[in-house]
N, C-alpha and C. Protein backbone atom coordinates (compact mmCIF):
# COMPACT_ATOMS: atom_id res chain seq x y z
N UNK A 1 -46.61 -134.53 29.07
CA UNK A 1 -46.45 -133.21 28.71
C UNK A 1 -45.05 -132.84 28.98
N UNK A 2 -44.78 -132.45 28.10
CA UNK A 2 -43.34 -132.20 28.11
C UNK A 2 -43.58 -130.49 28.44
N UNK A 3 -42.37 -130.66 29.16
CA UNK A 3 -41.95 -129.21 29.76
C UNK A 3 -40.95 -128.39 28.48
N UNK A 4 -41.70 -127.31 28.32
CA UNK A 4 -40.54 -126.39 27.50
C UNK A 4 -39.12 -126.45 28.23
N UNK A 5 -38.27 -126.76 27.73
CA UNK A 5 -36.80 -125.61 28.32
C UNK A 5 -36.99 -124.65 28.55
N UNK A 6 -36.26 -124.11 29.47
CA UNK A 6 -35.87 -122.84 30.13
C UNK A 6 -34.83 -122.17 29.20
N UNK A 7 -34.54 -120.94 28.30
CA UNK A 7 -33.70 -120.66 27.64
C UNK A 7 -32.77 -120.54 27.96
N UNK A 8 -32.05 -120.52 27.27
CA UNK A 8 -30.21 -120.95 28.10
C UNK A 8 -29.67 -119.32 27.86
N UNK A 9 -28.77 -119.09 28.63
CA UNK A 9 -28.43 -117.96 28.87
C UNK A 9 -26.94 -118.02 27.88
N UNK A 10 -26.75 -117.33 27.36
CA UNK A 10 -25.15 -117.12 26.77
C UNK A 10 -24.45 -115.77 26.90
N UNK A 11 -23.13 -116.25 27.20
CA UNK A 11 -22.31 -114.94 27.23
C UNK A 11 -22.00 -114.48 26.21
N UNK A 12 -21.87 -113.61 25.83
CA UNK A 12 -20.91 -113.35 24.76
C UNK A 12 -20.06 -111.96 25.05
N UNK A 13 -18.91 -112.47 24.51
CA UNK A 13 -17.39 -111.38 25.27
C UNK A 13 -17.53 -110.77 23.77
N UNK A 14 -17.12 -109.55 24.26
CA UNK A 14 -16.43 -108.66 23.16
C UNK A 14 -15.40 -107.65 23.53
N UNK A 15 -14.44 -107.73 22.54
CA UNK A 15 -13.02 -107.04 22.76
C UNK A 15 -13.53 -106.22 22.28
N UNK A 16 -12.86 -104.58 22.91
CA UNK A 16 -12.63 -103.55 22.71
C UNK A 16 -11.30 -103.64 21.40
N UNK A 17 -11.75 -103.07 19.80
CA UNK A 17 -10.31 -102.76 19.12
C UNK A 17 -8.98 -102.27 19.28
N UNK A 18 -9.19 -101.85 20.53
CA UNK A 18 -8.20 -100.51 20.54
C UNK A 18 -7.46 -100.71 21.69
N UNK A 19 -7.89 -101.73 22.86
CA UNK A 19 -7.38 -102.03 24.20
C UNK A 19 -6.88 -103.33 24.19
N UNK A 20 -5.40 -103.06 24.32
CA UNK A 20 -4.80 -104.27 24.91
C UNK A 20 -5.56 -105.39 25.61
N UNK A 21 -4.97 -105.97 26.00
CA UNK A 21 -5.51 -107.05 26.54
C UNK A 21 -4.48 -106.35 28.26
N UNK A 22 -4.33 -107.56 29.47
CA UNK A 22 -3.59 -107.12 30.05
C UNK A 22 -2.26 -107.28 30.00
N UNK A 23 -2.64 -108.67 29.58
CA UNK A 23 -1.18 -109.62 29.87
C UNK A 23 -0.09 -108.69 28.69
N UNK A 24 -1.18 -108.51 27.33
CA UNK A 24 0.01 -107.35 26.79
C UNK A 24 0.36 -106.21 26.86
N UNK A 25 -1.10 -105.45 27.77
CA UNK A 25 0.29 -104.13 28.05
C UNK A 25 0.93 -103.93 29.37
N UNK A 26 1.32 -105.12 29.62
CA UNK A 26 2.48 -105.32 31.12
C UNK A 26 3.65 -105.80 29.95
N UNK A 27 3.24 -106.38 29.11
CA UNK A 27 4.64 -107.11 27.77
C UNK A 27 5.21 -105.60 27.84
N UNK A 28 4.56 -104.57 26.90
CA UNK A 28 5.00 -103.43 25.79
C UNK A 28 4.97 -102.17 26.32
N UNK A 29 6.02 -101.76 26.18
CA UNK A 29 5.64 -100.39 27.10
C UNK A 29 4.69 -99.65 25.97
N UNK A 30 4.31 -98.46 27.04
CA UNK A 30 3.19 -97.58 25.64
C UNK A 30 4.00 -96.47 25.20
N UNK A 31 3.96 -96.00 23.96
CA UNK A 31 4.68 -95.14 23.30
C UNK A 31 4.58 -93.83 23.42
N UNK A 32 5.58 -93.06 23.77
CA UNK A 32 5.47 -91.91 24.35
C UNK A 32 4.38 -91.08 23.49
N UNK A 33 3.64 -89.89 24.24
CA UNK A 33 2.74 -89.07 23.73
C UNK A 33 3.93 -88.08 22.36
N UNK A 34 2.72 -88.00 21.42
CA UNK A 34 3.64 -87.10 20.60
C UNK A 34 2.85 -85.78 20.50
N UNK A 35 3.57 -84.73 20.89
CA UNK A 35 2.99 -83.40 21.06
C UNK A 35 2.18 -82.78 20.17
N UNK A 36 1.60 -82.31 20.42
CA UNK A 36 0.21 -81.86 19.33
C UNK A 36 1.04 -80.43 19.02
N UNK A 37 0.88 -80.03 17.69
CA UNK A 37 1.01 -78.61 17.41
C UNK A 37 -0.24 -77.47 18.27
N UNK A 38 0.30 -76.22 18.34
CA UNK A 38 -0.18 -75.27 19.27
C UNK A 38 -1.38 -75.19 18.01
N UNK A 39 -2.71 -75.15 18.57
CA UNK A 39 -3.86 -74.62 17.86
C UNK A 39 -3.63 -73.41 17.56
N UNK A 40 -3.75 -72.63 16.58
CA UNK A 40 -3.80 -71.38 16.23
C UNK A 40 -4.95 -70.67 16.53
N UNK A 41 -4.91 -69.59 17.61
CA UNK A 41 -6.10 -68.82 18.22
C UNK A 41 -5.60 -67.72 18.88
N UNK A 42 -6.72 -67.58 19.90
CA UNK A 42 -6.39 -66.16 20.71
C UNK A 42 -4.92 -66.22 21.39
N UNK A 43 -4.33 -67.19 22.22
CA UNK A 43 -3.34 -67.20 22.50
C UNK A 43 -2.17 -66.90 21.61
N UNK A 44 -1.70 -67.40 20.48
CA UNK A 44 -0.71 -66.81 19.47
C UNK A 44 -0.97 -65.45 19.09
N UNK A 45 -2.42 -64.57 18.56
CA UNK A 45 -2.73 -63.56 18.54
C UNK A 45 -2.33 -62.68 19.31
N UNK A 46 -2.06 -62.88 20.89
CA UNK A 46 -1.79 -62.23 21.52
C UNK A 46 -1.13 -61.97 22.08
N UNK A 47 -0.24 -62.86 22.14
CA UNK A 47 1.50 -62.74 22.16
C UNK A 47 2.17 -61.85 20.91
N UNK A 48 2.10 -61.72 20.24
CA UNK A 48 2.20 -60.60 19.09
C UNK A 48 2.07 -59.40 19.21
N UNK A 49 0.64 -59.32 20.15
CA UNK A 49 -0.07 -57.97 19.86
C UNK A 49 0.67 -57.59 21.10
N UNK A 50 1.01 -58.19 22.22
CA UNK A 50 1.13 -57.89 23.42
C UNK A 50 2.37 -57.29 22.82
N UNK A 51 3.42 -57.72 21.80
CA UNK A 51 4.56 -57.55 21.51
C UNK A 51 4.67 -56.25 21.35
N UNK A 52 3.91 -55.61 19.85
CA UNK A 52 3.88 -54.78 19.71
C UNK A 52 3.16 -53.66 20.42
N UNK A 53 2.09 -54.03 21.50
CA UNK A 53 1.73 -52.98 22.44
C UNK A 53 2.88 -52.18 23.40
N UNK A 54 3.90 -53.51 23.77
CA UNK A 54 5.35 -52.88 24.32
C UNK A 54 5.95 -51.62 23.37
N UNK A 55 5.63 -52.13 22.06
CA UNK A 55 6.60 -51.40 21.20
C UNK A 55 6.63 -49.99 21.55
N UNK A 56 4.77 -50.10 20.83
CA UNK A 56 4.57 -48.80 20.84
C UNK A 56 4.29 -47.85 22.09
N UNK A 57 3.91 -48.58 23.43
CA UNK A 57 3.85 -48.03 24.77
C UNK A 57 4.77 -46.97 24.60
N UNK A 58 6.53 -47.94 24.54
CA UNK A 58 8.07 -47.54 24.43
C UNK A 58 8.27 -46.43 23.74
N UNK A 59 7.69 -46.28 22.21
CA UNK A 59 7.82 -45.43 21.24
C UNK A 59 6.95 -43.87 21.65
N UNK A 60 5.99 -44.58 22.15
CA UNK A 60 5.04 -43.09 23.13
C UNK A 60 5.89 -42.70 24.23
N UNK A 61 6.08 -43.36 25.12
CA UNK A 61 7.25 -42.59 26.15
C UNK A 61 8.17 -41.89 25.35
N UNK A 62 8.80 -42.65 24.98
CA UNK A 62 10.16 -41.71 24.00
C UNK A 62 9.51 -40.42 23.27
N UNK A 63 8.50 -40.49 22.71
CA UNK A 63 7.88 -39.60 21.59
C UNK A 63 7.58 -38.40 22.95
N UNK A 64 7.03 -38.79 24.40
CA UNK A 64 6.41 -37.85 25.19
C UNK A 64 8.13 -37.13 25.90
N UNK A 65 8.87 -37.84 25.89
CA UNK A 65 9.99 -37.77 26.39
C UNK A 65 11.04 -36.32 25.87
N UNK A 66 10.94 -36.68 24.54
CA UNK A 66 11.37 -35.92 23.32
C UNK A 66 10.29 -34.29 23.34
N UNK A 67 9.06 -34.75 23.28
CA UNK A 67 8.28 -33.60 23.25
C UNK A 67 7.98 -32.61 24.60
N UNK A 68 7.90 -33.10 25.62
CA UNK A 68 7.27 -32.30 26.99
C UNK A 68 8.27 -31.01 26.71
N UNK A 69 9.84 -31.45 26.66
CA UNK A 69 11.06 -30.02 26.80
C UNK A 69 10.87 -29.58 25.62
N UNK A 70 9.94 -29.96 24.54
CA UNK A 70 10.54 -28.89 23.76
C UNK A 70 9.12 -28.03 23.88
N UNK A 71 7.76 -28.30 24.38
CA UNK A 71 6.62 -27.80 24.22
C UNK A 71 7.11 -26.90 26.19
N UNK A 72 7.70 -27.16 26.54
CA UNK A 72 7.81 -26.19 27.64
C UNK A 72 8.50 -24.57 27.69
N UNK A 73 9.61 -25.52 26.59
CA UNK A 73 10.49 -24.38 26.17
C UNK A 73 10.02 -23.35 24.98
N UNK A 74 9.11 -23.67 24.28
CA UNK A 74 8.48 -23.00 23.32
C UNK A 74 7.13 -22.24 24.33
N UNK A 75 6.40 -23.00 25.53
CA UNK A 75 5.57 -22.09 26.18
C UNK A 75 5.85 -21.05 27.06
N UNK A 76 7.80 -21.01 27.01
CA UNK A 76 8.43 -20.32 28.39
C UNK A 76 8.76 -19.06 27.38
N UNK A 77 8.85 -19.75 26.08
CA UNK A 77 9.26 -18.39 24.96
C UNK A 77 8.27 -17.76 24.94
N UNK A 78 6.77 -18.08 24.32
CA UNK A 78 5.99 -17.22 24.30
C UNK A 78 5.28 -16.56 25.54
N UNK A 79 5.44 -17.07 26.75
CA UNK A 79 5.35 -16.40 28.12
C UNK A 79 6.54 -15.30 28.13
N UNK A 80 7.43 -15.30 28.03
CA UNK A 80 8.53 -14.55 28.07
C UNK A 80 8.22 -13.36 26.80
N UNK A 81 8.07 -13.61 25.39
CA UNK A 81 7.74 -12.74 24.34
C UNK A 81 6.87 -12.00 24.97
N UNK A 82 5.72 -12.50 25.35
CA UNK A 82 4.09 -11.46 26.10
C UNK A 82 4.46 -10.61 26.58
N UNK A 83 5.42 -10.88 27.96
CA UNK A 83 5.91 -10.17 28.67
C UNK A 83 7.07 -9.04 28.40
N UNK A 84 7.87 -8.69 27.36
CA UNK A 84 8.57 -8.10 26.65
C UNK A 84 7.40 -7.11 26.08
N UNK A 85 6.20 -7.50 25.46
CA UNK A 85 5.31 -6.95 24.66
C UNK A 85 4.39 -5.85 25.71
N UNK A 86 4.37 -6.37 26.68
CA UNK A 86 3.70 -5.91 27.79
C UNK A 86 5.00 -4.63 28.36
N UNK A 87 5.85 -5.15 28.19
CA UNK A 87 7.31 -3.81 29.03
C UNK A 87 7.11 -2.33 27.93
N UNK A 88 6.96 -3.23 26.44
CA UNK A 88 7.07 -2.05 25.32
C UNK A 88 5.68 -1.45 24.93
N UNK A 89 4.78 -2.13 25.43
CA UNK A 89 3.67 -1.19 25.80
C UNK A 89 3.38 -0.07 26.91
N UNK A 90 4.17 -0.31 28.08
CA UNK A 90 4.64 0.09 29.17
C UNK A 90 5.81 1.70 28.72
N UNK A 91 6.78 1.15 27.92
CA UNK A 91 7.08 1.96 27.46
C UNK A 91 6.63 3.52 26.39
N UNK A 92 5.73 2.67 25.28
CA UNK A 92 5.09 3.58 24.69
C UNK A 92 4.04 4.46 25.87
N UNK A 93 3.31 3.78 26.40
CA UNK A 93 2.76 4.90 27.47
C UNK A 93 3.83 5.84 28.26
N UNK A 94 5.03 5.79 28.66
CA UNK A 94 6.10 6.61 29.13
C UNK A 94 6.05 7.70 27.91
N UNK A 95 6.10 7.15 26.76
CA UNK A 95 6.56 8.13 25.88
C UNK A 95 5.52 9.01 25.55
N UNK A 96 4.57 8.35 25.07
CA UNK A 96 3.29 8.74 24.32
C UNK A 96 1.93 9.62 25.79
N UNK A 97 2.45 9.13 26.77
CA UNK A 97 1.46 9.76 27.45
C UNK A 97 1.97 10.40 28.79
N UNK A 98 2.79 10.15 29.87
CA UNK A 98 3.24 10.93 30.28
C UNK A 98 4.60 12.56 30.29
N UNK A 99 4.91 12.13 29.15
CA UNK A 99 5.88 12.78 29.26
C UNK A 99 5.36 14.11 27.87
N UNK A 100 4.05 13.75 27.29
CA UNK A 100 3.19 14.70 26.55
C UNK A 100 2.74 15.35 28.12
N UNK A 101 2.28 14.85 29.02
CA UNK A 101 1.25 15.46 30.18
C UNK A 101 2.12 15.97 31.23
N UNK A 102 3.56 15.79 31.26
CA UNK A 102 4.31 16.63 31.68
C UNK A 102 4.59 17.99 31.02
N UNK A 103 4.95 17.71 29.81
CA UNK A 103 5.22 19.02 28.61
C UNK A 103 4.07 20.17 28.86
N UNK A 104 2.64 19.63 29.43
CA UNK A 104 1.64 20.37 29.20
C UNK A 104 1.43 21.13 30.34
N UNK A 105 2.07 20.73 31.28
CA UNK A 105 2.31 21.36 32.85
C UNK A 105 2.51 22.51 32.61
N UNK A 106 2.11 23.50 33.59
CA UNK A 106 1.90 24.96 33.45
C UNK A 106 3.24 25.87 34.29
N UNK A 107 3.93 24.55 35.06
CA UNK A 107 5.42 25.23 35.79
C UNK A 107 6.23 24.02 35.69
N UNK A 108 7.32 23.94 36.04
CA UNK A 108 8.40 23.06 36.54
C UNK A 108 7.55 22.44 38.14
N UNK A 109 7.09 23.39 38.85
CA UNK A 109 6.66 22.63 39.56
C UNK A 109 5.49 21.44 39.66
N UNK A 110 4.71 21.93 38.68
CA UNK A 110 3.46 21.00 38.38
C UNK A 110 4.22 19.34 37.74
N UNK A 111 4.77 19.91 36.58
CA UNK A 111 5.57 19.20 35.97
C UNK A 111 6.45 18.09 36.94
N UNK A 112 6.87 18.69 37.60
CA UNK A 112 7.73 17.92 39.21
C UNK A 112 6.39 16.76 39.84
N UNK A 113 5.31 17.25 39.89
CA UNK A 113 4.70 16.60 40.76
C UNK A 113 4.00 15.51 40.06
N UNK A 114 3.52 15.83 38.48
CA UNK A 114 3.53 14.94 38.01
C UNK A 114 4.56 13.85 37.55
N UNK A 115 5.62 14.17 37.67
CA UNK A 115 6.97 13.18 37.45
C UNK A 115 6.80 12.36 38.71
N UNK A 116 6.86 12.85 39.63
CA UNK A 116 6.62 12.01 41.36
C UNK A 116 5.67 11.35 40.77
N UNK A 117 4.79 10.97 40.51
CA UNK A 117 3.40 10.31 40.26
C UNK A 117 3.80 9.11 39.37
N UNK A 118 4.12 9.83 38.34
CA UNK A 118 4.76 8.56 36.90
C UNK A 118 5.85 7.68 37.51
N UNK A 119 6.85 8.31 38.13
CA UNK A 119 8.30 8.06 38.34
C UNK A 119 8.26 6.46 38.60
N UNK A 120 7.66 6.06 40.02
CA UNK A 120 7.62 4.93 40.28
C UNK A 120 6.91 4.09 39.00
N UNK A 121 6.17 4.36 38.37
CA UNK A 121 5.62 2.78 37.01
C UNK A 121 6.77 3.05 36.42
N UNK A 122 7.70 4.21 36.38
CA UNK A 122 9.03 4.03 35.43
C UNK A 122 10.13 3.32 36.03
N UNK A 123 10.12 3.55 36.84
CA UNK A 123 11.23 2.73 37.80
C UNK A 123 11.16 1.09 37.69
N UNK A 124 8.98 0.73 37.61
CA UNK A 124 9.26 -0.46 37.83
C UNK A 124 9.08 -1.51 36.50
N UNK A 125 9.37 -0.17 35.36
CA UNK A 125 9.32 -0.55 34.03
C UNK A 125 10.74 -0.80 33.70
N UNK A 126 11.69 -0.46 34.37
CA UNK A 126 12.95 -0.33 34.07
C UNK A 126 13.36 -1.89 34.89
N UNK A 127 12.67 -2.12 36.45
CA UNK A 127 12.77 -3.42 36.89
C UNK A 127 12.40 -4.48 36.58
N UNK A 128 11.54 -4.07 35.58
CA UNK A 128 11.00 -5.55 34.92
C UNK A 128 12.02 -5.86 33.60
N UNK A 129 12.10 -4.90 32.86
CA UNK A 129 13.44 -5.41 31.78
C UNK A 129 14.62 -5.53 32.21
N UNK A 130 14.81 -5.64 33.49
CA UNK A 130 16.15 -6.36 33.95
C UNK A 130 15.83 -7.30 33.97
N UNK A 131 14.43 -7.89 34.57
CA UNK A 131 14.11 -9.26 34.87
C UNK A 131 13.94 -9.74 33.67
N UNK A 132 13.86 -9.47 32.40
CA UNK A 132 13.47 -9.98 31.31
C UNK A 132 14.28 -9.94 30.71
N UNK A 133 16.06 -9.47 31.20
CA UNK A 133 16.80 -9.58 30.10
C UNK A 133 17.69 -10.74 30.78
N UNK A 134 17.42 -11.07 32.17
CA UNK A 134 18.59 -11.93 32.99
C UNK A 134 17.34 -13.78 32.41
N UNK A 135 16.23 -13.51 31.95
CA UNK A 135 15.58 -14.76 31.79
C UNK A 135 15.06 -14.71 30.32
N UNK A 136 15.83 -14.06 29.66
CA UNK A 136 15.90 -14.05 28.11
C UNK A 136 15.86 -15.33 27.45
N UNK A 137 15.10 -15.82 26.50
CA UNK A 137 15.80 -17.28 26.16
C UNK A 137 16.52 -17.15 25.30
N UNK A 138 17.35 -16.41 24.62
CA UNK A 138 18.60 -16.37 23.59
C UNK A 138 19.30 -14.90 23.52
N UNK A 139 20.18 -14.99 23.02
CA UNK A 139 20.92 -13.13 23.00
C UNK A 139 20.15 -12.40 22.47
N UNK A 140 19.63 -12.73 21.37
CA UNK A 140 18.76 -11.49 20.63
C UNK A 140 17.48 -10.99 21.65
N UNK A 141 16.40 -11.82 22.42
CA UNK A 141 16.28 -11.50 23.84
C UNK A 141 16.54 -10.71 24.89
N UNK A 142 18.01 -11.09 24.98
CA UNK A 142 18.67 -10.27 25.83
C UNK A 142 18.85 -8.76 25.26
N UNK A 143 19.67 -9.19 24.14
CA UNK A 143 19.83 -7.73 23.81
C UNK A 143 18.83 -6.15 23.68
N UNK A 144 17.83 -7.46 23.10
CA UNK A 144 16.39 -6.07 23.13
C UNK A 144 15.92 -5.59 24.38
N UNK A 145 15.79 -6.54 25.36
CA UNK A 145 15.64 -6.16 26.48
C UNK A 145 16.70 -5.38 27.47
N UNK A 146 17.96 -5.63 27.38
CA UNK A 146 18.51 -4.57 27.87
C UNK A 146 18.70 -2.92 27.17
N UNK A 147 18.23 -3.28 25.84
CA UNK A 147 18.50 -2.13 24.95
C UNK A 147 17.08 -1.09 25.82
N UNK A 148 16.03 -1.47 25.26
CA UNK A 148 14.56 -1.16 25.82
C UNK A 148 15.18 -0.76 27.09
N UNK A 149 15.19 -1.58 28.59
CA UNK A 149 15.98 -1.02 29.71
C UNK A 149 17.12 0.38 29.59
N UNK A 150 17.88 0.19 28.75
CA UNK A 150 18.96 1.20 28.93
C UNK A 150 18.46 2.68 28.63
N UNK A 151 16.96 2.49 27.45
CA UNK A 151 16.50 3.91 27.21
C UNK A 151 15.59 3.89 27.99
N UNK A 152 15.01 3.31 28.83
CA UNK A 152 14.13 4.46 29.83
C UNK A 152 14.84 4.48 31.04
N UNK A 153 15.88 3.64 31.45
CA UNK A 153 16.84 4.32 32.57
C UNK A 153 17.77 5.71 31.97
N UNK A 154 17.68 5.76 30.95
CA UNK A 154 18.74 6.93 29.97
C UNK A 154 17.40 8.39 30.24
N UNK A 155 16.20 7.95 29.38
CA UNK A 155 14.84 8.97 29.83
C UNK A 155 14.56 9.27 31.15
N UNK A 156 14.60 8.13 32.36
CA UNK A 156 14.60 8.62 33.85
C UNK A 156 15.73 9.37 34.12
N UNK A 157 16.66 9.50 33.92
CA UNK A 157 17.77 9.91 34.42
C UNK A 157 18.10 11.03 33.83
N UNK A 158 17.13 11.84 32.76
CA UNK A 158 17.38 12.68 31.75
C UNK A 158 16.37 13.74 32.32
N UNK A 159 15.06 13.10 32.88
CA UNK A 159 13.68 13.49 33.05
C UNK A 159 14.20 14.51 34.36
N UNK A 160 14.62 13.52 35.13
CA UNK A 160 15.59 14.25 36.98
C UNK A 160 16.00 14.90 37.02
N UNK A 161 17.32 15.12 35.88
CA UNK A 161 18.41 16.54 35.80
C UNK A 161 17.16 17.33 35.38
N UNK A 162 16.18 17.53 34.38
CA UNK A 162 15.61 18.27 34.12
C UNK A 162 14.90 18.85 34.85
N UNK A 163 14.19 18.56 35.62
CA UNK A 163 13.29 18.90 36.60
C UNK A 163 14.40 19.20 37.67
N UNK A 164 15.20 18.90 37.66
CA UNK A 164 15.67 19.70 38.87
C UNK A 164 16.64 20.82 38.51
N UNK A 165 17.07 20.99 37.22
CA UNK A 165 17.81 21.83 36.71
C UNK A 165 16.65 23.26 36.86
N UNK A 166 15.81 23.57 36.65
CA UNK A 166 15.26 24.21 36.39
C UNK A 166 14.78 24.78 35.08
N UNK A 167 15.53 24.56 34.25
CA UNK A 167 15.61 25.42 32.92
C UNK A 167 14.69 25.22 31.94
N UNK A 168 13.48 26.62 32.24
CA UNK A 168 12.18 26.86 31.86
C UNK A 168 12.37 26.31 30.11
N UNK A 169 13.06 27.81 29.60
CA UNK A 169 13.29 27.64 28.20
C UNK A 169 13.65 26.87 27.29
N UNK A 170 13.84 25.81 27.76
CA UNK A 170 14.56 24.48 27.29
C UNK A 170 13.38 23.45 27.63
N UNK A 171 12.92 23.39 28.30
CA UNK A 171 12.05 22.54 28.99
C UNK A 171 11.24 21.34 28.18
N UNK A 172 10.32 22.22 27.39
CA UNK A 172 9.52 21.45 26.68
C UNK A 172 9.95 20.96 25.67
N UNK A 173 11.20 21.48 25.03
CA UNK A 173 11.65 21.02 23.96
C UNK A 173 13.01 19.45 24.32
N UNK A 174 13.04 19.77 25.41
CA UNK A 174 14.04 18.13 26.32
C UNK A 174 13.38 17.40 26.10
N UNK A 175 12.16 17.50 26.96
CA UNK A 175 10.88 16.36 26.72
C UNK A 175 10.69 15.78 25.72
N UNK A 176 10.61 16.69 24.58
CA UNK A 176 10.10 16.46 23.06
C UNK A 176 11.43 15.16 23.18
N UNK A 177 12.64 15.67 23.15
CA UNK A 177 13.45 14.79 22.41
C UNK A 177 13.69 13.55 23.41
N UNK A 178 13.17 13.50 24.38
CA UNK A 178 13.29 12.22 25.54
C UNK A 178 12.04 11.39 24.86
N UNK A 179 11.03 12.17 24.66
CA UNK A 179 10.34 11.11 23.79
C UNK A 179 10.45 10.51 22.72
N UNK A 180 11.01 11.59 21.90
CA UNK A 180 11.69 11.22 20.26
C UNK A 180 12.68 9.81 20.89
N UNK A 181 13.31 9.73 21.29
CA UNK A 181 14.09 8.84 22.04
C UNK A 181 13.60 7.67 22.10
N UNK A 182 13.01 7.70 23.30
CA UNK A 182 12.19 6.47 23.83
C UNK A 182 11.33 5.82 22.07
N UNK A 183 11.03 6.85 21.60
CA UNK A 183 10.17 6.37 20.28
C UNK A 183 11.03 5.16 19.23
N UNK A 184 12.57 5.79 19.45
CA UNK A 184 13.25 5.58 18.53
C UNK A 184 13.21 3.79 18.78
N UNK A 185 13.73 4.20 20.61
CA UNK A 185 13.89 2.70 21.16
C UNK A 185 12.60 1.75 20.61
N UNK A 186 11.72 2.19 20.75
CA UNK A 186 10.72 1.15 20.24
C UNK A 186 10.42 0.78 18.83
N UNK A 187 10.75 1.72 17.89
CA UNK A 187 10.63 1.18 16.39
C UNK A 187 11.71 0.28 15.87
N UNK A 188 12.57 0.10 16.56
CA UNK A 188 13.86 -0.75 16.34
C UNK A 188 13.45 -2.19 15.76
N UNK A 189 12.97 -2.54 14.68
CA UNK A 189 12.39 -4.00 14.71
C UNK A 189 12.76 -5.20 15.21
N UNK A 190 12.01 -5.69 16.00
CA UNK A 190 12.20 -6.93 16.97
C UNK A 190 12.46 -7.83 15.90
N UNK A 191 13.50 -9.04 16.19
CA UNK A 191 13.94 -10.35 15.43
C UNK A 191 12.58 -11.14 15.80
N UNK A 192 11.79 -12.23 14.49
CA UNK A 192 11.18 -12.83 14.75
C UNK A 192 11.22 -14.31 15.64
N UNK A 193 10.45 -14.48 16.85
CA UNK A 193 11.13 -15.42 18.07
C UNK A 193 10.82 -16.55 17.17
């Protein structure tokens, strides 16, 4: 009886295509890497955008830069206009209502005591259009406001001699024209701010 063989074992080698061997790549040097072009993606996208986010950041400062003085100076005008509007309302009541309720006084003395009463809101109608003509924002400003000022310091100072002059017969008809006055001052048409 014969004995089968035992199967024989075999090697078999196989080269890799693509790998040297050793002995040749100690021969050859290996050839430098050649740089890959940049993939086109989020990174290039955003170097751009980042670019122009500077731009326009820059262009908003400047734009806020440019605008804050001129939106301050236009809110200091119409704060300042109000307040002019507010003096010549101030005024028309001088004209239109005390100095009718003086006229109606039954002596010089009544008349006196109501002047004491008014006197001071006139005084501090006359102190406020100083203040409004020294923070005017342009001459035409100024000018109305010292003009306005000059006639009710001209009416206070007209109102005083009168009342202290005494002079009955004359009396009511001063008044008349201190108001005609003051009236005049106010129809003067204001320049548009």
């Amino acid at each position: 009886m014969t004995r089968p063989e035992p199967p024989t074992q075999t090697v078999t080698t196989t080269e890799l295509p693509n790998r040297p061997s050793t002995a040749s790549a100690l021969a050859a040097p290996a050839p430098p890497p050649t740089p890959s072009p940049p993939a086109p993606g989020p990174a290039a996208d955003t170097s751009d955008a980042s670019g122009w986010l500077w731009w326009l950041l820059a262009a908003l400062i400047v734009a806020l830069a440019v605008a804050a003085p001129l939106l301050l100076r236009a809110r200091r005008r119409r704060a300042w206009q109000a307040d002019l509007e507010a003096a010549e309302g101030e005024i028309a009541w001088f004209a239109r209502v005390l100095v009718p309720e003086l006229r109606l006084a039954e002596s010089l003395d009544q008349a006196a005591g109501g002047w004491a009463v008014g006197s001071s809101q006139v005084s501090a109608i006359e102190d406020r259009l100083t203040a409004l003509e020294a923070t005017a924002p342009d001459d035409t400003g100024r000018t109305r406001a010292r003009t306005l000022r000059d006639a009710v310091r001209a009416a206070r100072n007209r109102l005083q001699i009168l009342l202290t002059a005494g002079q009955v017969d004359t009396f009511q008809r001063d008044l008349d024209a201190v108001a005609a006055e003051l009236e005049r001052t106010l129809e003067v048409p204001q320049p548009a701010w």
